[in-house]
N, C-alpha and C. Protein backbone atom coordinates (compact mmCIF):
# COMPACT_ATOMS: atom_id res chain seq x y z
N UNK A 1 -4.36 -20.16 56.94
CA UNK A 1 -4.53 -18.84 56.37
C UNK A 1 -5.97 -18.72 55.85
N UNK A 2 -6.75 -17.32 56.23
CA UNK A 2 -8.00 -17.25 55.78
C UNK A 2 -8.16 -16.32 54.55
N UNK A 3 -8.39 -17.01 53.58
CA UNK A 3 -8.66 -16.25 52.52
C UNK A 3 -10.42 -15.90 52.40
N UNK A 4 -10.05 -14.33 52.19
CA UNK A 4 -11.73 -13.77 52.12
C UNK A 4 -11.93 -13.34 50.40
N UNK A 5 -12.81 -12.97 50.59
CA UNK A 5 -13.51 -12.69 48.86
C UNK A 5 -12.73 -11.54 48.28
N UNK A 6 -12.97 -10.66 49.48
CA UNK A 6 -11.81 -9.21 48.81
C UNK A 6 -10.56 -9.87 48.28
N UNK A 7 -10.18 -10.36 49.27
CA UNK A 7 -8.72 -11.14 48.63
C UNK A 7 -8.44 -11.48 47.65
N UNK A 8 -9.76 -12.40 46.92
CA UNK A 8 -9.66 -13.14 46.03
C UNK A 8 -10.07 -12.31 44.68
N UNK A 9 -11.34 -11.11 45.11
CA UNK A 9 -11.26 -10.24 43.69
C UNK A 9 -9.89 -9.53 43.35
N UNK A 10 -9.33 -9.10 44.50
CA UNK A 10 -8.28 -8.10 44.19
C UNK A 10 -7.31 -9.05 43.65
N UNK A 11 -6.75 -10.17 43.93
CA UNK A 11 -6.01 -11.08 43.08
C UNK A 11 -6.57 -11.27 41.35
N UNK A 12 -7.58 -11.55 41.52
CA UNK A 12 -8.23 -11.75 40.66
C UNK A 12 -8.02 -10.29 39.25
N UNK A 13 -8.38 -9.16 40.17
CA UNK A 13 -8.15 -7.87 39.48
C UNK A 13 -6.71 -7.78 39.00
N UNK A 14 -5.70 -8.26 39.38
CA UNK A 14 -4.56 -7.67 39.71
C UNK A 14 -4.08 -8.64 38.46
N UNK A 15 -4.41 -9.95 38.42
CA UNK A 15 -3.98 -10.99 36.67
C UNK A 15 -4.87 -10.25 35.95
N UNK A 16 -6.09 -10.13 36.19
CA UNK A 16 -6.49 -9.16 34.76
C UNK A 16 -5.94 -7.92 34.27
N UNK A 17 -5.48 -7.22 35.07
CA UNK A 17 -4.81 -5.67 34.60
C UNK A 17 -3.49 -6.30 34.29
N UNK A 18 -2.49 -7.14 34.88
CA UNK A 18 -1.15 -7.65 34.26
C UNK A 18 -1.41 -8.08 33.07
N UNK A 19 -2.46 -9.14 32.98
CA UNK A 19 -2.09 -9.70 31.68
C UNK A 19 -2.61 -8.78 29.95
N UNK A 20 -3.37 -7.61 30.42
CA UNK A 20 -3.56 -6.91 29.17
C UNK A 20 -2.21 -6.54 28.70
N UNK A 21 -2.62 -6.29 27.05
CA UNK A 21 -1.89 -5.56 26.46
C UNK A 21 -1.76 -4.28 26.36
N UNK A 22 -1.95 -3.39 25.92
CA UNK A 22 -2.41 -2.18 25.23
C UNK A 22 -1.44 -1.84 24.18
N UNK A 23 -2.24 -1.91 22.92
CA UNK A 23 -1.44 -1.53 21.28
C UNK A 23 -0.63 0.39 21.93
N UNK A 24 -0.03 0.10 21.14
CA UNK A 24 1.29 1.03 20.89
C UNK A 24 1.40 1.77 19.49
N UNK A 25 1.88 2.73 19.25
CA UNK A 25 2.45 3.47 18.22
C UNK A 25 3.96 3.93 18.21
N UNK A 26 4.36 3.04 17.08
CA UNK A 26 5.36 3.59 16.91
C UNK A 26 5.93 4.39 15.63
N UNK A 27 6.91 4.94 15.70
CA UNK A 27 6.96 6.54 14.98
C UNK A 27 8.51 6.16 13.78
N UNK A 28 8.30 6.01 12.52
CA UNK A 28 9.44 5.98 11.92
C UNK A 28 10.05 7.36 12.06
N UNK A 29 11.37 7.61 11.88
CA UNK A 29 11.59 8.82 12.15
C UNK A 29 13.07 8.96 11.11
N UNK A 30 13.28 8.18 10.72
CA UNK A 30 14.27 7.99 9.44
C UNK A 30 14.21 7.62 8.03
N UNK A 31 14.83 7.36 7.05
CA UNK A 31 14.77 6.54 6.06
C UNK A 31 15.73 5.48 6.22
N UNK A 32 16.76 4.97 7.23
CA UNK A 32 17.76 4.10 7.21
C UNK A 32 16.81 2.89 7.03
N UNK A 33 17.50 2.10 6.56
CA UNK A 33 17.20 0.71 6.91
C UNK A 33 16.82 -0.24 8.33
N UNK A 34 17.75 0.21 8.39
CA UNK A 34 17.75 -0.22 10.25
C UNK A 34 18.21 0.81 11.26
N UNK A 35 17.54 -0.01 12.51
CA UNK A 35 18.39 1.41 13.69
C UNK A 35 16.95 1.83 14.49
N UNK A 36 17.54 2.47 15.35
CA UNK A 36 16.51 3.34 16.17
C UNK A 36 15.76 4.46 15.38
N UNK A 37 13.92 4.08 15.12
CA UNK A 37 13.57 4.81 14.24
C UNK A 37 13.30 4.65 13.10
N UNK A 38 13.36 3.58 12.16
CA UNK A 38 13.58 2.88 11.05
C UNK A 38 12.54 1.97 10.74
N UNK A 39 11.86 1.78 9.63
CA UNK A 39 10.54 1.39 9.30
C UNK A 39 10.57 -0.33 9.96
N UNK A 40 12.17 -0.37 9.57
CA UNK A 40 12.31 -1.85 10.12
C UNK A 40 12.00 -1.99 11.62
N UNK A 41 12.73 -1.19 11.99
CA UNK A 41 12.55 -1.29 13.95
C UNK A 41 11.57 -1.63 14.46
N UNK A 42 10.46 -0.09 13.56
CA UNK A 42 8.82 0.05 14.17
C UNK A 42 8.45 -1.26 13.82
N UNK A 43 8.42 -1.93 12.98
CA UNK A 43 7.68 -2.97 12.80
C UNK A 43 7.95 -4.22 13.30
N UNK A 44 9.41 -4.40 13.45
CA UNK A 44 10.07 -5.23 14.42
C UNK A 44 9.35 -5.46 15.51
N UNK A 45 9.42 -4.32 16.54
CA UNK A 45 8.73 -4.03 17.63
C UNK A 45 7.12 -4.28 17.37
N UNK A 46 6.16 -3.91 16.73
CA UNK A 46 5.06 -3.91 16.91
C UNK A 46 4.98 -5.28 16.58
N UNK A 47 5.18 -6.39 15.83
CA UNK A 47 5.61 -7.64 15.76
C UNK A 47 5.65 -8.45 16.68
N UNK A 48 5.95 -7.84 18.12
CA UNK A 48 6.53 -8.43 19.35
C UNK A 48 4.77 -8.49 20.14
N UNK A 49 3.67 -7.75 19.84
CA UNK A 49 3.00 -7.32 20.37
C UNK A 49 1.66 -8.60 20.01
N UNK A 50 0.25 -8.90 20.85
CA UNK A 50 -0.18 -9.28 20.25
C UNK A 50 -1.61 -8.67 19.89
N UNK A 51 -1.41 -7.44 19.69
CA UNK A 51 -2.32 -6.30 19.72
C UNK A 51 -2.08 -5.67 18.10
N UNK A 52 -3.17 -5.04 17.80
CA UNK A 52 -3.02 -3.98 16.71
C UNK A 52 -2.19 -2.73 16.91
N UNK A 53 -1.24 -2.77 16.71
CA UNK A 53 -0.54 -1.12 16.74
C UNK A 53 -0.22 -0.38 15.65
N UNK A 54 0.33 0.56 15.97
CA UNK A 54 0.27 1.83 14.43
C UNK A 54 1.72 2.11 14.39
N UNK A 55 2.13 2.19 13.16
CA UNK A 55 3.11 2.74 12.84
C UNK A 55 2.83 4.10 12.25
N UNK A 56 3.72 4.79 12.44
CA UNK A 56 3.41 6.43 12.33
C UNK A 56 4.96 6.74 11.71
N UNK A 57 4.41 8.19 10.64
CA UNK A 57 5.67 8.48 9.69
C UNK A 57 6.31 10.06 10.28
N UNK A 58 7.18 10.24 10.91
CA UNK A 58 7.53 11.55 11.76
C UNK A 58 9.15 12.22 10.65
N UNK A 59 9.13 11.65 9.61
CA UNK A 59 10.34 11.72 9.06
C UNK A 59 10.89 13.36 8.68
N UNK A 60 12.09 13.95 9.49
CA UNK A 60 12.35 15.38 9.62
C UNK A 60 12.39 15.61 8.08
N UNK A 61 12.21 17.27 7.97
CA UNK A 61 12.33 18.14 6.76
C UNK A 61 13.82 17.76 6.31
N UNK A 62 13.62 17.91 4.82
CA UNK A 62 15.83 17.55 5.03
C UNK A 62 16.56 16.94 4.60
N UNK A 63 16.06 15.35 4.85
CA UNK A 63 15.90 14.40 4.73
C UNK A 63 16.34 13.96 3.53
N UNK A 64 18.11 13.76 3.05
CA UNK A 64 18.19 13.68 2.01
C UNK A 64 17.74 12.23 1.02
N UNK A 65 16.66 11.43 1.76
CA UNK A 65 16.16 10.57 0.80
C UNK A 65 14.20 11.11 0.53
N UNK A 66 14.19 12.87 0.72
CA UNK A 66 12.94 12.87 0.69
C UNK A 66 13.20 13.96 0.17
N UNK A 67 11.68 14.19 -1.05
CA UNK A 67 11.36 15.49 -2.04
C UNK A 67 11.37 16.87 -1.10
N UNK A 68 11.43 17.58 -2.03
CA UNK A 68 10.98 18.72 -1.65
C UNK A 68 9.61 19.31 -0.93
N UNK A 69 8.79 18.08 -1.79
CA UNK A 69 7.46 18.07 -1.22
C UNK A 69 7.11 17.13 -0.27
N UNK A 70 7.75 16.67 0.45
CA UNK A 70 8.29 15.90 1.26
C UNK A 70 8.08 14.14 1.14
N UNK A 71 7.94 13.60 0.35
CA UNK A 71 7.68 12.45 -0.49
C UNK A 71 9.34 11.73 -0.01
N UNK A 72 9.05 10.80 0.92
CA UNK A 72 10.39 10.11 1.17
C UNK A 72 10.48 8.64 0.93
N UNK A 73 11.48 7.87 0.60
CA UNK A 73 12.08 6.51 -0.22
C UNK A 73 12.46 6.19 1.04
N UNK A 74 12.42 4.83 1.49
CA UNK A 74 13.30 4.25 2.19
C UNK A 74 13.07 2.42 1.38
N UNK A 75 15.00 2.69 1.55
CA UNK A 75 14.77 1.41 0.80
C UNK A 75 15.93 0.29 2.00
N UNK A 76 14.82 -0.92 1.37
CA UNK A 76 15.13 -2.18 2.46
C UNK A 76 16.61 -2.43 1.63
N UNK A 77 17.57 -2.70 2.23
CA UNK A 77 18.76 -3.62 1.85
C UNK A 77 18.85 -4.56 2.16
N UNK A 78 18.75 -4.73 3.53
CA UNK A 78 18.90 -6.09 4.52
C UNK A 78 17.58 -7.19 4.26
N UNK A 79 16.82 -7.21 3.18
CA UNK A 79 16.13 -8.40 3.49
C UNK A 79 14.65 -7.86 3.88
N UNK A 80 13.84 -8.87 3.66
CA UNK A 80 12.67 -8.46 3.04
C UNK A 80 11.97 -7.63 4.67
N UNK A 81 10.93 -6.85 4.86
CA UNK A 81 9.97 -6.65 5.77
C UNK A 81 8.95 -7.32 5.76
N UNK A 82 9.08 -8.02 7.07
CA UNK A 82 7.59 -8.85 7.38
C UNK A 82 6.57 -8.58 8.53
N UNK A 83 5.28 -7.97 8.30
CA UNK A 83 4.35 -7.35 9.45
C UNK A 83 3.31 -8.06 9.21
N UNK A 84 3.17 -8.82 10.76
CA UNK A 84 1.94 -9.48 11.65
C UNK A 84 0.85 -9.16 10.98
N UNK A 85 -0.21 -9.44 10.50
CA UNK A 85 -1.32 -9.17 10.80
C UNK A 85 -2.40 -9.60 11.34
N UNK A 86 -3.36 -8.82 12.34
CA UNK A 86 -4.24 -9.51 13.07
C UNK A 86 -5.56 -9.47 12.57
N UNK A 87 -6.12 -10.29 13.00
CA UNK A 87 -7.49 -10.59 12.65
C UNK A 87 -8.53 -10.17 13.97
């Protein structure tokens, strides 16, 4: 088998674009504790990553653990929150 140079950049190209990451945002969208949406989740997940990502606060109007002025509580039950940080 003859391997040519094209061959070998485009291989070459092809582990460099697989092996990136690209950071993520993810969106709390509750006050629960846990669950889809949940300060725990987002951070769960971004945890998994070995990139800087953002957590973002999307929490609806309503919201009976949030003010009027929209100032919302979410409180951990299950045990402490622990988030990565990178250098």
């Amino acid at each position: 088998m003859k391997v040519t140079i094209p061959t070998i950049c485009l291989l070459a190209f092809l582990f460099t674009f697989q092996a990136q990451t690209f950071a993520a945002t993810y969106t709390v969208t509750t006050t629960a504790d846990s669950g889809a949406g949940s300060l725990r989740q987002s951070v769960t997940d971004a945890n998994t990553t070995t990139v800087s990502d953002t957590v973002t606060f999307a929490i609806p109007a309503g919201n009976a653990n949030c003010t009027a002025g929209g100032v919302c509580t979410i409180t951990l039950t299950s045990g402490k929150l622990f988030a990565a940080m990178l250098r």
